[in-house]
C-alpha atoms as a PDB file:
ATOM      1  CA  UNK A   1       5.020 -27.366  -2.846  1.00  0.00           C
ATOM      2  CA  UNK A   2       2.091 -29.433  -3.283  1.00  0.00           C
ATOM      3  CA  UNK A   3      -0.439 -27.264  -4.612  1.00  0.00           C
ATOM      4  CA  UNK A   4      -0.794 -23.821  -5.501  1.00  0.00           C
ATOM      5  CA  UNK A   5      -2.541 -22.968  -2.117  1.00  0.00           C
ATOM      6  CA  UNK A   6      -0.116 -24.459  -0.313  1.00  0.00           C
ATOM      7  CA  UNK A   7       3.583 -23.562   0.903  1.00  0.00           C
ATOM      8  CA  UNK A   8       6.572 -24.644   2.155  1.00  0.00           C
ATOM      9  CA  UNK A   9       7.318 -22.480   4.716  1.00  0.00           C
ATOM     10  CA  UNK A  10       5.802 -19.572   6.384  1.00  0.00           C
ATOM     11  CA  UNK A  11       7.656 -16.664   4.798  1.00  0.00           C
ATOM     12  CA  UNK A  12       6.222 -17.769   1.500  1.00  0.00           C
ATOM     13  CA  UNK A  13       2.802 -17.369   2.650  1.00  0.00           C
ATOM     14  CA  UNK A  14       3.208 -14.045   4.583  1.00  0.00           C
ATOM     15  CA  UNK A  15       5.599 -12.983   0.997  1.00  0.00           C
ATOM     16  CA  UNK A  16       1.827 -13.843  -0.939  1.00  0.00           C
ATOM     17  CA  UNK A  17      -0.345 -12.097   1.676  1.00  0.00           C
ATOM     18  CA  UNK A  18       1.546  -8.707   1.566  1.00  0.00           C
ATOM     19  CA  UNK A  19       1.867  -8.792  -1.959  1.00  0.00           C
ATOM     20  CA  UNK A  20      -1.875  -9.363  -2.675  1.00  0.00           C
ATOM     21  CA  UNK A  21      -2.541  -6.797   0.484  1.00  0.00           C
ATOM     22  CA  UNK A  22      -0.126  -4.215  -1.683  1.00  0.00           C
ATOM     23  CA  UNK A  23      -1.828  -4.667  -4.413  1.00  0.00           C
ATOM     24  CA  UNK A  24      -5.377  -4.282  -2.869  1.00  0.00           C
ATOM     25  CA  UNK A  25      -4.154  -0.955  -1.362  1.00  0.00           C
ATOM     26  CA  UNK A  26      -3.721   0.119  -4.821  1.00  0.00           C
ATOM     27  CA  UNK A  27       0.214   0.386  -4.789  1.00  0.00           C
ATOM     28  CA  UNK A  28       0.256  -1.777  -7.797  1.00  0.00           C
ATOM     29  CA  UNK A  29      -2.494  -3.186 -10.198  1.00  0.00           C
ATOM     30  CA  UNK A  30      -2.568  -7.205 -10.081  1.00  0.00           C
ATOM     31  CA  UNK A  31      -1.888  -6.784 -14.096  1.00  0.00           C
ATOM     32  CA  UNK A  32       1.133  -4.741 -13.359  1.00  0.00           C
ATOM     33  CA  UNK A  33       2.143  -7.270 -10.718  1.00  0.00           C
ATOM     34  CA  UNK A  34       1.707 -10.158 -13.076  1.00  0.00           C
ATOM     35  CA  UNK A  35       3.755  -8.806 -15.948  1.00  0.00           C
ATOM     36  CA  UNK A  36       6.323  -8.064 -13.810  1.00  0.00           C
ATOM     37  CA  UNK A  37       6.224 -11.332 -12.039  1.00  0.00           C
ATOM     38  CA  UNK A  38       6.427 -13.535 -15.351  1.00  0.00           C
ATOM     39  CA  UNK A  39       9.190 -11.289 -16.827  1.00  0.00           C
ATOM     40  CA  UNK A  40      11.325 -12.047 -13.590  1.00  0.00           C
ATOM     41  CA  UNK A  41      10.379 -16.033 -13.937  1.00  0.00           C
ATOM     42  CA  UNK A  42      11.439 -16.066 -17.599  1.00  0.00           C
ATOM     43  CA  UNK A  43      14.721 -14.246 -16.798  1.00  0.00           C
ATOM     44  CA  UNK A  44      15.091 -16.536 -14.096  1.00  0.00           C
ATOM     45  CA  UNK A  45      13.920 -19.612 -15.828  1.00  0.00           C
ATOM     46  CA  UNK A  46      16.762 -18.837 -18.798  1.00  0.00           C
ATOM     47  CA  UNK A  47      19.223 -19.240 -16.420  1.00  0.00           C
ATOM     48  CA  UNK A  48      18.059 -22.643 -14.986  1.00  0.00           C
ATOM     49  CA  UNK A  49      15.233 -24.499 -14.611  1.00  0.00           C
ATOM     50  CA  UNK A  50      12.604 -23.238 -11.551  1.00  0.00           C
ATOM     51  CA  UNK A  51      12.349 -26.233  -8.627  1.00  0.00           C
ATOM     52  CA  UNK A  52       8.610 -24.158  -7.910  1.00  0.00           C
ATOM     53  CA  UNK A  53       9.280 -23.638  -4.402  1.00  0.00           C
ATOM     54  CA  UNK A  54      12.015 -22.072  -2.928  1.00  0.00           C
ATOM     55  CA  UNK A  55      13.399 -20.280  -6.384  1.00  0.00           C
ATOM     56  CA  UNK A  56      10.313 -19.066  -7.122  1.00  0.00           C
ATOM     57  CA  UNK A  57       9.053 -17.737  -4.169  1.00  0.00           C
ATOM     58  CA  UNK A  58      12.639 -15.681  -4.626  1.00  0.00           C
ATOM     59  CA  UNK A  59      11.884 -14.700  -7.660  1.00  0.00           C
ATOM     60  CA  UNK A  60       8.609 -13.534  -6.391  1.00  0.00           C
ATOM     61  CA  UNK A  61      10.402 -11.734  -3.408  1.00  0.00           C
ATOM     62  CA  UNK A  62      12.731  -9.820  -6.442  1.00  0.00           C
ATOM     63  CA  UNK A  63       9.536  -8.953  -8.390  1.00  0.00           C
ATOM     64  CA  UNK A  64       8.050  -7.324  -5.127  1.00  0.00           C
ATOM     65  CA  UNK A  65      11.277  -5.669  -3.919  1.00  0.00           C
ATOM     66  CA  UNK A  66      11.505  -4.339  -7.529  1.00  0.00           C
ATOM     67  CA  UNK A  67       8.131  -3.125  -7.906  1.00  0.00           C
ATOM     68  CA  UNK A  68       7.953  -1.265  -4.509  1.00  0.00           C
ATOM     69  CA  UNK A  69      11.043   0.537  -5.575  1.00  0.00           C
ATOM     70  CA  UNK A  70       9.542   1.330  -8.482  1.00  0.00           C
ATOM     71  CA  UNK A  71       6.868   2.866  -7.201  1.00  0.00           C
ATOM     72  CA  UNK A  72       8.316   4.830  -4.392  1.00  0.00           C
ATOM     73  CA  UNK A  73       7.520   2.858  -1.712  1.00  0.00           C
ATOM     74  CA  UNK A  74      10.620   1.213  -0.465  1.00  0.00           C
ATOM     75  CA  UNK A  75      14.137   1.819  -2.081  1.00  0.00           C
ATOM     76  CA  UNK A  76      16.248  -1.148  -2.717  1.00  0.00           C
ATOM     77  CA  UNK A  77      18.938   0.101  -0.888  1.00  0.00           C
ATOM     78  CA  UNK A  78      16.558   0.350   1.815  1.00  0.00           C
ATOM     79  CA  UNK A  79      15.603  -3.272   1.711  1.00  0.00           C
ATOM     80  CA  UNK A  80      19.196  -4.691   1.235  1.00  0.00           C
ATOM     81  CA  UNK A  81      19.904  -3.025   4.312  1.00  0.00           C
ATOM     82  CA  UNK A  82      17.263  -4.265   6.448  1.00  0.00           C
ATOM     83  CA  UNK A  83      17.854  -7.489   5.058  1.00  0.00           C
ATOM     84  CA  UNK A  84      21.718  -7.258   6.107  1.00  0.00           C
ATOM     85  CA  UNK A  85      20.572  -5.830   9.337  1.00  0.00           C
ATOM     86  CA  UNK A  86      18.427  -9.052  10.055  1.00  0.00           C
ATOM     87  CA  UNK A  87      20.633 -11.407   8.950  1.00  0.00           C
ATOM     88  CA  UNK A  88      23.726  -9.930  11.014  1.00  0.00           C
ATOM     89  CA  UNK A  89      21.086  -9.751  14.236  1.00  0.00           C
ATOM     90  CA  UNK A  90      20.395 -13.604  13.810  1.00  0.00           C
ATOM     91  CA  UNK A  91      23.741 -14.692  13.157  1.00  0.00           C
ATOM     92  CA  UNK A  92      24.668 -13.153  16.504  1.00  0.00           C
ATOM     93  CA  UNK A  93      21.586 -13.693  18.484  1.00  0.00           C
ATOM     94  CA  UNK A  94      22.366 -16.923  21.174  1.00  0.00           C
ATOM     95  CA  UNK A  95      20.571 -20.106  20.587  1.00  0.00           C
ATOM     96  CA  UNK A  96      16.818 -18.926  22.420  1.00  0.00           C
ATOM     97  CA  UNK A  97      16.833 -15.600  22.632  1.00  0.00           C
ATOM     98  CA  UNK A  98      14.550 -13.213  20.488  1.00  0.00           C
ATOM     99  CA  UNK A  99      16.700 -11.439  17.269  1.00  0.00           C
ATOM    100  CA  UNK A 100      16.085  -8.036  17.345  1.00  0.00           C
ATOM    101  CA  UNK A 101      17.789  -5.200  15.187  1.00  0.00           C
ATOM    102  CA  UNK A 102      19.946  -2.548  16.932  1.00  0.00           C
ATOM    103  CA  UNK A 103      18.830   0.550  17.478  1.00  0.00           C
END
């Protein structure tokens, strides 16, 4: 990452828009979102050091993940199983053709 209004790749940008649109619905404060943000970098950042791109825009995934579980709004059950759901439609999508989950 060059700057910090830039990113890698798309899914980090979309991952910052629907966390600032979250919080601007009120599902979170920003305050609440930062505090839980930094406590997932520093548990994260004890482990290894941060490359600030790709491990941090996971640990910012986590942090959201946790915080809408928290709160009610998506289980994280509910999200590990959409995310196995995608990631078994890709893996057996053909080369071309649009992934799309069953059902």
């Amino acid at each position: 990452m060059t700057g910090p209004e830039q990113f890698d790749e798309p899914w980090q940008a979309q991952l910052f828009a629907l966390t600032v649109a979250m919080s601007e619905a009120g599902h979170f404060t920003w305050t609440q979102w930062a505090d839980a943000f930094g406590a997932t970098l520093k548990a994260h950042g004890a482990a290894r050091p941060l490359d600030g791109s790709a491990d941090y825009y996971a640990a910012w995934l986590e942090t959201l993940e946790a915080l809408l579980d928290l709160n009610g709004l998506a289980a994280r059950e509910d999200a590990e199983a959409t995310r196995t759901a995608w990631e078994q439609a890709y893996l057996t999508t053909p080369h071309g053709q649009p992934v799309r989950l069953p059902g």
